[in-house]
N, C-alpha and C. Protein backbone atom coordinates (compact mmCIF):
# COMPACT_ATOMS: atom_id res chain seq x y z
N UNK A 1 0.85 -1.17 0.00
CA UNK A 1 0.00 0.00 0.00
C UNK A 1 0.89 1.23 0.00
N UNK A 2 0.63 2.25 -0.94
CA UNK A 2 1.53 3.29 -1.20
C UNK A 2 -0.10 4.50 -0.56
N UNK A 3 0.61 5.45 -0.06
CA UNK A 3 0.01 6.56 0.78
C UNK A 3 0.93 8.00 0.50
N UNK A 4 -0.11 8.23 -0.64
CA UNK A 4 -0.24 10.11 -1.27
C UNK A 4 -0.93 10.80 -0.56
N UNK A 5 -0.12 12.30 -1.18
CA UNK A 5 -1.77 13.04 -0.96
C UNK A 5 -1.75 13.78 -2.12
N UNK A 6 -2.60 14.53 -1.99
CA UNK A 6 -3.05 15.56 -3.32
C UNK A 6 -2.51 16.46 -3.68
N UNK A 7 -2.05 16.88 -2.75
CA UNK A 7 -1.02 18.24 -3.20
C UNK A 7 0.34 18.50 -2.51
N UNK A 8 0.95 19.14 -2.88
CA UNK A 8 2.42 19.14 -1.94
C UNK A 8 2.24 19.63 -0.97
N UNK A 9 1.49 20.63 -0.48
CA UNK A 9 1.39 21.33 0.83
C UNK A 9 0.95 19.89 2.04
N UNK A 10 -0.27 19.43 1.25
CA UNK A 10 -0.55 18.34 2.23
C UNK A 10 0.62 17.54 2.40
N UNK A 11 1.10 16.64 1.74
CA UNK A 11 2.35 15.69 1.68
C UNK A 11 3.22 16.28 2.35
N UNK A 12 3.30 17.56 2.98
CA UNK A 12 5.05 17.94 3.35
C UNK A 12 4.06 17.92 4.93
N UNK A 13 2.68 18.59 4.85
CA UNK A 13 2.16 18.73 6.78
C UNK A 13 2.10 17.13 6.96
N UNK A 14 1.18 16.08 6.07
CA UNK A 14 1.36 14.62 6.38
C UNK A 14 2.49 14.25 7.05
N UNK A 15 3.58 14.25 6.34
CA UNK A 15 5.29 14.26 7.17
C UNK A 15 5.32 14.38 8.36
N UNK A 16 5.65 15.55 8.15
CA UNK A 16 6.17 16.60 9.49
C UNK A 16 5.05 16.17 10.73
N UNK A 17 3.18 15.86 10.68
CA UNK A 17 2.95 15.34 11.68
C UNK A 17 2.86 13.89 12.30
N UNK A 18 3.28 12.93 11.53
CA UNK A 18 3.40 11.58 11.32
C UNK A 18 4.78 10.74 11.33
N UNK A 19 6.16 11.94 10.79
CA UNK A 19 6.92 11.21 10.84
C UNK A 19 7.75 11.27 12.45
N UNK A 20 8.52 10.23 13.32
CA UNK A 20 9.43 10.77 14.01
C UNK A 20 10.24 12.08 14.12
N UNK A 21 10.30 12.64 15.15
CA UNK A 21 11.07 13.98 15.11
C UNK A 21 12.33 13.73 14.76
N UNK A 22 12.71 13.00 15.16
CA UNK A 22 14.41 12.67 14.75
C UNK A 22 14.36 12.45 13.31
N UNK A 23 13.47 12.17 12.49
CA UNK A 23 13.72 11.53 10.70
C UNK A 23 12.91 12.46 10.17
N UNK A 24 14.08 13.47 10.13
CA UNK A 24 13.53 14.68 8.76
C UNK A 24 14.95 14.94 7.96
N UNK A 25 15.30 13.49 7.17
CA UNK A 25 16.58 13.90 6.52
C UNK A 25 16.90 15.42 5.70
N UNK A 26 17.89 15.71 5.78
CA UNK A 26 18.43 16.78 5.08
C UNK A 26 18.07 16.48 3.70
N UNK A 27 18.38 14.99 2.93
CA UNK A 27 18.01 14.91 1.78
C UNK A 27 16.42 14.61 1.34
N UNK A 28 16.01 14.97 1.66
CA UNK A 28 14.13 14.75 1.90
C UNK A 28 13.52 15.07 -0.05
N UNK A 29 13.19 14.34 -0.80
CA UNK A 29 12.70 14.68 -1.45
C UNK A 29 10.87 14.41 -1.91
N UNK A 30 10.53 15.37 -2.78
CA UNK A 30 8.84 15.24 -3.06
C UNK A 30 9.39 14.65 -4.45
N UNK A 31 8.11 13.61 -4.54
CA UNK A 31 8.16 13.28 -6.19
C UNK A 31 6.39 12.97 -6.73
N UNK A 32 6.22 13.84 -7.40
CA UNK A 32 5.07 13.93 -7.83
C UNK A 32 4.42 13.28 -8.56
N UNK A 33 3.67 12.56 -8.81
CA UNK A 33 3.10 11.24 -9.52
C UNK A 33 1.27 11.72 -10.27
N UNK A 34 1.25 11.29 -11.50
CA UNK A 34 -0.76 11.34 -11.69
C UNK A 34 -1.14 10.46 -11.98
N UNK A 35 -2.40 9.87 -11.18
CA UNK A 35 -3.29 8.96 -11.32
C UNK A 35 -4.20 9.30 -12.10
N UNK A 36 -4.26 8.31 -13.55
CA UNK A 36 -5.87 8.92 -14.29
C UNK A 36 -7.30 8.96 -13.55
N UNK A 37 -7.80 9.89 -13.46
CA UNK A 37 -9.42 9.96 -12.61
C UNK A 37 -9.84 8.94 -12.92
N UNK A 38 -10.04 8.16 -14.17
CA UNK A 38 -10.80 7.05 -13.73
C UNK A 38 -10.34 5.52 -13.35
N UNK A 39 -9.48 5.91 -12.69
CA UNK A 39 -8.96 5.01 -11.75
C UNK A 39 -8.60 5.24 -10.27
N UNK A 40 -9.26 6.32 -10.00
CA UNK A 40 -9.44 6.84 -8.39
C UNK A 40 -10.91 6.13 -7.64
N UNK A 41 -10.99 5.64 -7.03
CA UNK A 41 -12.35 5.36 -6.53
C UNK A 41 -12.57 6.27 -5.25
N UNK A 42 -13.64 6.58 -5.11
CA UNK A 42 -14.39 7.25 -3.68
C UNK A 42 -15.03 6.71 -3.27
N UNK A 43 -14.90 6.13 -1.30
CA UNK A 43 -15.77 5.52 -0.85
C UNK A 43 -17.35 6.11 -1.36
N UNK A 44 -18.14 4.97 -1.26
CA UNK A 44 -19.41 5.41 -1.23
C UNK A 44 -20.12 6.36 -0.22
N UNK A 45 -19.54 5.90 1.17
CA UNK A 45 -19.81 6.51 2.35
C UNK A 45 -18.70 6.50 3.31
N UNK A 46 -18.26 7.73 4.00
CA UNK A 46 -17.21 7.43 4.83
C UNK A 46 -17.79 7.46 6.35
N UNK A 47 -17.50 6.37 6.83
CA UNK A 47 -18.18 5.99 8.50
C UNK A 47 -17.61 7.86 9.19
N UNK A 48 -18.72 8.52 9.96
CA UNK A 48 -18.63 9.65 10.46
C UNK A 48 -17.47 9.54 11.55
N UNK A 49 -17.29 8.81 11.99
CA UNK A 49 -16.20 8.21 13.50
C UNK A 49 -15.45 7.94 12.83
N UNK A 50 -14.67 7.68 11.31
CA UNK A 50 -13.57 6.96 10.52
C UNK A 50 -12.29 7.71 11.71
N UNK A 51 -12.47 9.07 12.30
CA UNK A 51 -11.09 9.30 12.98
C UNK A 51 -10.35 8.82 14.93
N UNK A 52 -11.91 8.49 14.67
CA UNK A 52 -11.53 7.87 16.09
C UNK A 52 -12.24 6.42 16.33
N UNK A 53 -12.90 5.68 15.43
CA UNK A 53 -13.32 4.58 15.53
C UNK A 53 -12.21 4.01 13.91
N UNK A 54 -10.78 3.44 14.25
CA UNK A 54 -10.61 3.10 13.58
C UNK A 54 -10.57 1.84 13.09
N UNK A 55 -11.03 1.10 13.54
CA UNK A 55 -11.55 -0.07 13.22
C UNK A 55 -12.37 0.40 11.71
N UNK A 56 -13.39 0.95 12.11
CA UNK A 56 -14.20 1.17 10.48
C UNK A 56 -13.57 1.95 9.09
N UNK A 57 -12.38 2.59 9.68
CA UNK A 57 -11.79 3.18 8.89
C UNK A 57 -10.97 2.01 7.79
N UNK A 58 -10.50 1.25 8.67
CA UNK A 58 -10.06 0.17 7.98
C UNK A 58 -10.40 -1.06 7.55
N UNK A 59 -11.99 -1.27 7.94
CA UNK A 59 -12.99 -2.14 7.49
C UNK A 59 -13.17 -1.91 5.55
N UNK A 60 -13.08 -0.23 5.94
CA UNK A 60 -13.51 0.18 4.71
C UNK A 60 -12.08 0.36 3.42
N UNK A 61 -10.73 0.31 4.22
CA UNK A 61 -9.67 0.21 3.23
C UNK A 61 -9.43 -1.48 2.91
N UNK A 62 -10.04 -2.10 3.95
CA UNK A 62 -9.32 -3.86 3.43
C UNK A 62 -10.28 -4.11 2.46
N UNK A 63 -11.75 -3.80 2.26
CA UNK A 63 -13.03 -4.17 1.73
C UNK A 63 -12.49 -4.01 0.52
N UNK A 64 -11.75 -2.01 0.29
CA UNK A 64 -11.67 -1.78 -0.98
C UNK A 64 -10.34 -2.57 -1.58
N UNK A 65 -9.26 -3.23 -0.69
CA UNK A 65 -8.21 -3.58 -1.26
C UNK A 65 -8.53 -5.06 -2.05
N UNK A 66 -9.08 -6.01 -1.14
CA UNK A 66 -9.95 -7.16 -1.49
C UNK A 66 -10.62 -7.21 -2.48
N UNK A 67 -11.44 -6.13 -3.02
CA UNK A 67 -12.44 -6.21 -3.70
C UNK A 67 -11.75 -6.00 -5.53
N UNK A 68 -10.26 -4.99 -4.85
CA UNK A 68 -9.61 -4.80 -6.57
C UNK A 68 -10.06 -4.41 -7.46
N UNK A 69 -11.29 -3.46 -7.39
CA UNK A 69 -11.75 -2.89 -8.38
C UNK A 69 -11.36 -1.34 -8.84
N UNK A 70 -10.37 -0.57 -8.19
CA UNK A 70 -9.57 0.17 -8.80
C UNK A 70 -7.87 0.20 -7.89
N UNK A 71 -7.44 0.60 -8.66
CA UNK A 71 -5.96 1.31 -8.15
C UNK A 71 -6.06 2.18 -7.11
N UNK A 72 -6.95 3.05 -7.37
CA UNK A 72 -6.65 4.02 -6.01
C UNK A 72 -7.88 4.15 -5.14
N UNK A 73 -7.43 4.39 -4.26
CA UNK A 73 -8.53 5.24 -3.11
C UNK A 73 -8.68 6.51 -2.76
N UNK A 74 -9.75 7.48 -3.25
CA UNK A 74 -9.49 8.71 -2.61
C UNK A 74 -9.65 8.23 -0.53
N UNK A 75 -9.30 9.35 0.41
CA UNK A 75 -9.80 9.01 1.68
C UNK A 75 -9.43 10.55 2.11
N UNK A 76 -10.11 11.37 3.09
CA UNK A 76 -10.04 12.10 3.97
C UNK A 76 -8.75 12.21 4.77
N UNK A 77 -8.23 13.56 4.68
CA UNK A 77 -6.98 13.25 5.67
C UNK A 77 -7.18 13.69 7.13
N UNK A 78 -6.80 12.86 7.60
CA UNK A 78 -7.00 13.07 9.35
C UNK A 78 -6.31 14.64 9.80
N UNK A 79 -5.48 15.08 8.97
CA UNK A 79 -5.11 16.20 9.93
C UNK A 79 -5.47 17.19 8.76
N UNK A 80 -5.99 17.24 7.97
CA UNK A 80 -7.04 18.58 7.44
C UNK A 80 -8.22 17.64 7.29
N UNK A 81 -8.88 17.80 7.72
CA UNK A 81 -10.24 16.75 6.74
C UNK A 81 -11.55 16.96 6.04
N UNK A 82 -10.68 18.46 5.14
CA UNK A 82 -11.21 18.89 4.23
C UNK A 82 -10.32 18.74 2.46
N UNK A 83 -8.88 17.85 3.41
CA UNK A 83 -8.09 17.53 1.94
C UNK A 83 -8.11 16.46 1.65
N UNK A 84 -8.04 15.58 0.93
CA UNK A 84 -7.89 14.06 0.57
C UNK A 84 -6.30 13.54 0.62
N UNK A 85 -6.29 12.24 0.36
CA UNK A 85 -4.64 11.73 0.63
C UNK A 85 -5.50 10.31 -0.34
N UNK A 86 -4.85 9.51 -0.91
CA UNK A 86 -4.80 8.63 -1.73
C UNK A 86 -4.25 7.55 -1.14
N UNK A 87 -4.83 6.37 -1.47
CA UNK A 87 -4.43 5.39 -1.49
C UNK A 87 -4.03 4.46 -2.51
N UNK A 88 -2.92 3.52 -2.86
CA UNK A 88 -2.29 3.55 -3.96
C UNK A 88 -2.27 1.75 -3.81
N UNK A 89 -2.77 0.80 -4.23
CA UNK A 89 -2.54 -0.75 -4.18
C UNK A 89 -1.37 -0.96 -5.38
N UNK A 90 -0.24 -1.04 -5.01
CA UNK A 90 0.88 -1.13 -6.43
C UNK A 90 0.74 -2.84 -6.96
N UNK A 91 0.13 -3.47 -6.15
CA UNK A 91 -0.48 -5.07 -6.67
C UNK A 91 -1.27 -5.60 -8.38
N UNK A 92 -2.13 -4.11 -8.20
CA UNK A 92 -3.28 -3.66 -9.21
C UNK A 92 -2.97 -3.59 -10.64
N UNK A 93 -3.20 -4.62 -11.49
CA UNK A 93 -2.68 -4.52 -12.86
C UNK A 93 -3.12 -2.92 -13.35
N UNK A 94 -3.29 -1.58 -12.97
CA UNK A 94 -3.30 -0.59 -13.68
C UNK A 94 -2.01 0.15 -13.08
N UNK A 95 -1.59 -0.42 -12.24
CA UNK A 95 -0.28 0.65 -11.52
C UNK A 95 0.69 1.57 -12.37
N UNK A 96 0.82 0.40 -13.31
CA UNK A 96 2.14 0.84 -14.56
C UNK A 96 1.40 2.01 -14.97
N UNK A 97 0.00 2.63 -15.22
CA UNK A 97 -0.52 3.87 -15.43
C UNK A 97 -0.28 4.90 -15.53
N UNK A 98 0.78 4.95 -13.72
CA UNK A 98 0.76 6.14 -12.69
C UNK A 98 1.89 6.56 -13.68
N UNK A 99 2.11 7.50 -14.21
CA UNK A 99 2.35 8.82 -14.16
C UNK A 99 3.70 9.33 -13.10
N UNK A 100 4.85 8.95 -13.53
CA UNK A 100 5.94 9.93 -12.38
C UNK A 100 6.75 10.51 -12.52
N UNK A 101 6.78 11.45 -11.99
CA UNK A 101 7.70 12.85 -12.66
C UNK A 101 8.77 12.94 -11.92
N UNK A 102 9.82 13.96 -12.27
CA UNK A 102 11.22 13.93 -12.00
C UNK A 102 10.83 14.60 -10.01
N UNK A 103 11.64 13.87 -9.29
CA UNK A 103 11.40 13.98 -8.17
C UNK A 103 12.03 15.46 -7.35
N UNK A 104 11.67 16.35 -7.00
CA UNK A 104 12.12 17.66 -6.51
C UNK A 104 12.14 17.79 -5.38
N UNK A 105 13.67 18.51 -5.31
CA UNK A 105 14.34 18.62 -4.08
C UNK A 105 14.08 20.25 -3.51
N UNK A 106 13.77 21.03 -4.62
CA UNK A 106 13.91 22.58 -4.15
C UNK A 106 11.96 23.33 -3.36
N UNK A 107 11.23 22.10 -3.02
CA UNK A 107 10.40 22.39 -2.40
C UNK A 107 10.14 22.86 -0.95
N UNK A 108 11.09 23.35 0.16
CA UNK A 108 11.17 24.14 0.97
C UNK A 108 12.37 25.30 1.06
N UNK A 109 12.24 25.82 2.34
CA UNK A 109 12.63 26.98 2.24
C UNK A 109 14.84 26.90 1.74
N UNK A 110 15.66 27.91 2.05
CA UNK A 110 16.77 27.72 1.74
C UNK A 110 17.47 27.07 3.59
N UNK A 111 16.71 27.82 3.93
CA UNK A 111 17.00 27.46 5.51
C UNK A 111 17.27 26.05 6.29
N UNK A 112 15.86 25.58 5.59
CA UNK A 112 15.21 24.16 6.03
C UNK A 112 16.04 23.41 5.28
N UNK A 113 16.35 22.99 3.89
CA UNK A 113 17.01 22.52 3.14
C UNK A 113 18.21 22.41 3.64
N UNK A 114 19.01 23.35 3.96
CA UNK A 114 20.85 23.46 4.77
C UNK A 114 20.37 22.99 6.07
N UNK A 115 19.78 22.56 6.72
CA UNK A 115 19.36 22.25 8.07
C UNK A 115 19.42 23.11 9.42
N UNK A 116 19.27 24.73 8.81
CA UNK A 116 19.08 25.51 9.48
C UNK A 116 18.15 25.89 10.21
N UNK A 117 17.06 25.26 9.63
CA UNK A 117 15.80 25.53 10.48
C UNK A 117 14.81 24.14 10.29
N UNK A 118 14.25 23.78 11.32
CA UNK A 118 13.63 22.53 11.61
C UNK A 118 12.00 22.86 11.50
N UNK A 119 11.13 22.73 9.95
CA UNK A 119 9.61 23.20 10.51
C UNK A 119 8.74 22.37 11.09
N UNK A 120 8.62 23.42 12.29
CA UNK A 120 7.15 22.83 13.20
C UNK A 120 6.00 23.14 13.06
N UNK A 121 5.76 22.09 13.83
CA UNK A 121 3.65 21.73 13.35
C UNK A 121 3.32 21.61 14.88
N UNK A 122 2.37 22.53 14.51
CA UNK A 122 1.48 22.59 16.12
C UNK A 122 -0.49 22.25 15.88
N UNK A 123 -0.73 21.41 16.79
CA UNK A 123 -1.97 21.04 16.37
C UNK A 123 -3.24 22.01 17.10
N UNK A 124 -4.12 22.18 16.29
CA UNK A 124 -5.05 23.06 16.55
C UNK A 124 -6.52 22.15 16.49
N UNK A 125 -7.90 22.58 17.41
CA UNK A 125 -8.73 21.57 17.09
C UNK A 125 -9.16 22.03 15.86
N UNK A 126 -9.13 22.79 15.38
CA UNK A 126 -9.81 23.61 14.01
C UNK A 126 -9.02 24.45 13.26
N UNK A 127 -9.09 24.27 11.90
CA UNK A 127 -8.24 25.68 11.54
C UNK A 127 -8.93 26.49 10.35
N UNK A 128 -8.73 27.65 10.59
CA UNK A 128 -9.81 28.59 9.58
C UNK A 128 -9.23 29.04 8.82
């Protein structure tokens, strides 16, 4: 199971709140990939509790992995959950599809990059 998200902004906050503090290599790169739309699927319904009843959250990713009827999964991201993040089965005879582009290194600041500055993420219950 390969785990995107939609845009680079999301993919770099995904990181930074998910990965260990200690593993933010200096060489950190984004590599940007496209999935054809019609090979994205959207749950039908996403269980309202998917963020704290996760049991159903993942009732509903094994169902769709089992079932193999597309390559991807759109899903809600837990720390905006107004952005999506993808789910990617590389098993799926459409994988060879995806789309991947030259992988880029010059996506943060000059600071962060030389390891001058470390960016932090602070969690909020809401953000406007």
């Amino acid at each position: 199971m390969a785990y995107v998200s939609t845009s680079r902004a999301l993919a770099v906050l995904e990181f930074l709140v998910h990965a260990p503090r200690e593993f933010f290599p200096p060489d950190r790169i984004l590599i940007p990939i496209e999935i054809p739309d019609e090979l994205v699927a959207e749950p039908a319904r996403v269980p309202r509790d998917w963020k704290t009843a996760q049991r159903h959250a993942r009732a509903l990713g094994d169902g769709w992995i089992h079932a193999g009827t597309s390559l991807a999964l759109l899903v809600p991201s837990a720390v905006l959950t107004k952005e999506n993040n993808v789910l990617i089965t590389p098993a799926h005879s459409e994988f060879p599809r995806i789309r991947v582009h030259r992988p880029e290194t010059d996506f943060l600041s000059d600071a962060e990059r030389h390891g001058n500055a470390r960016p932090s993420v602070s969690s909020t219950n809401e953000l406007r």
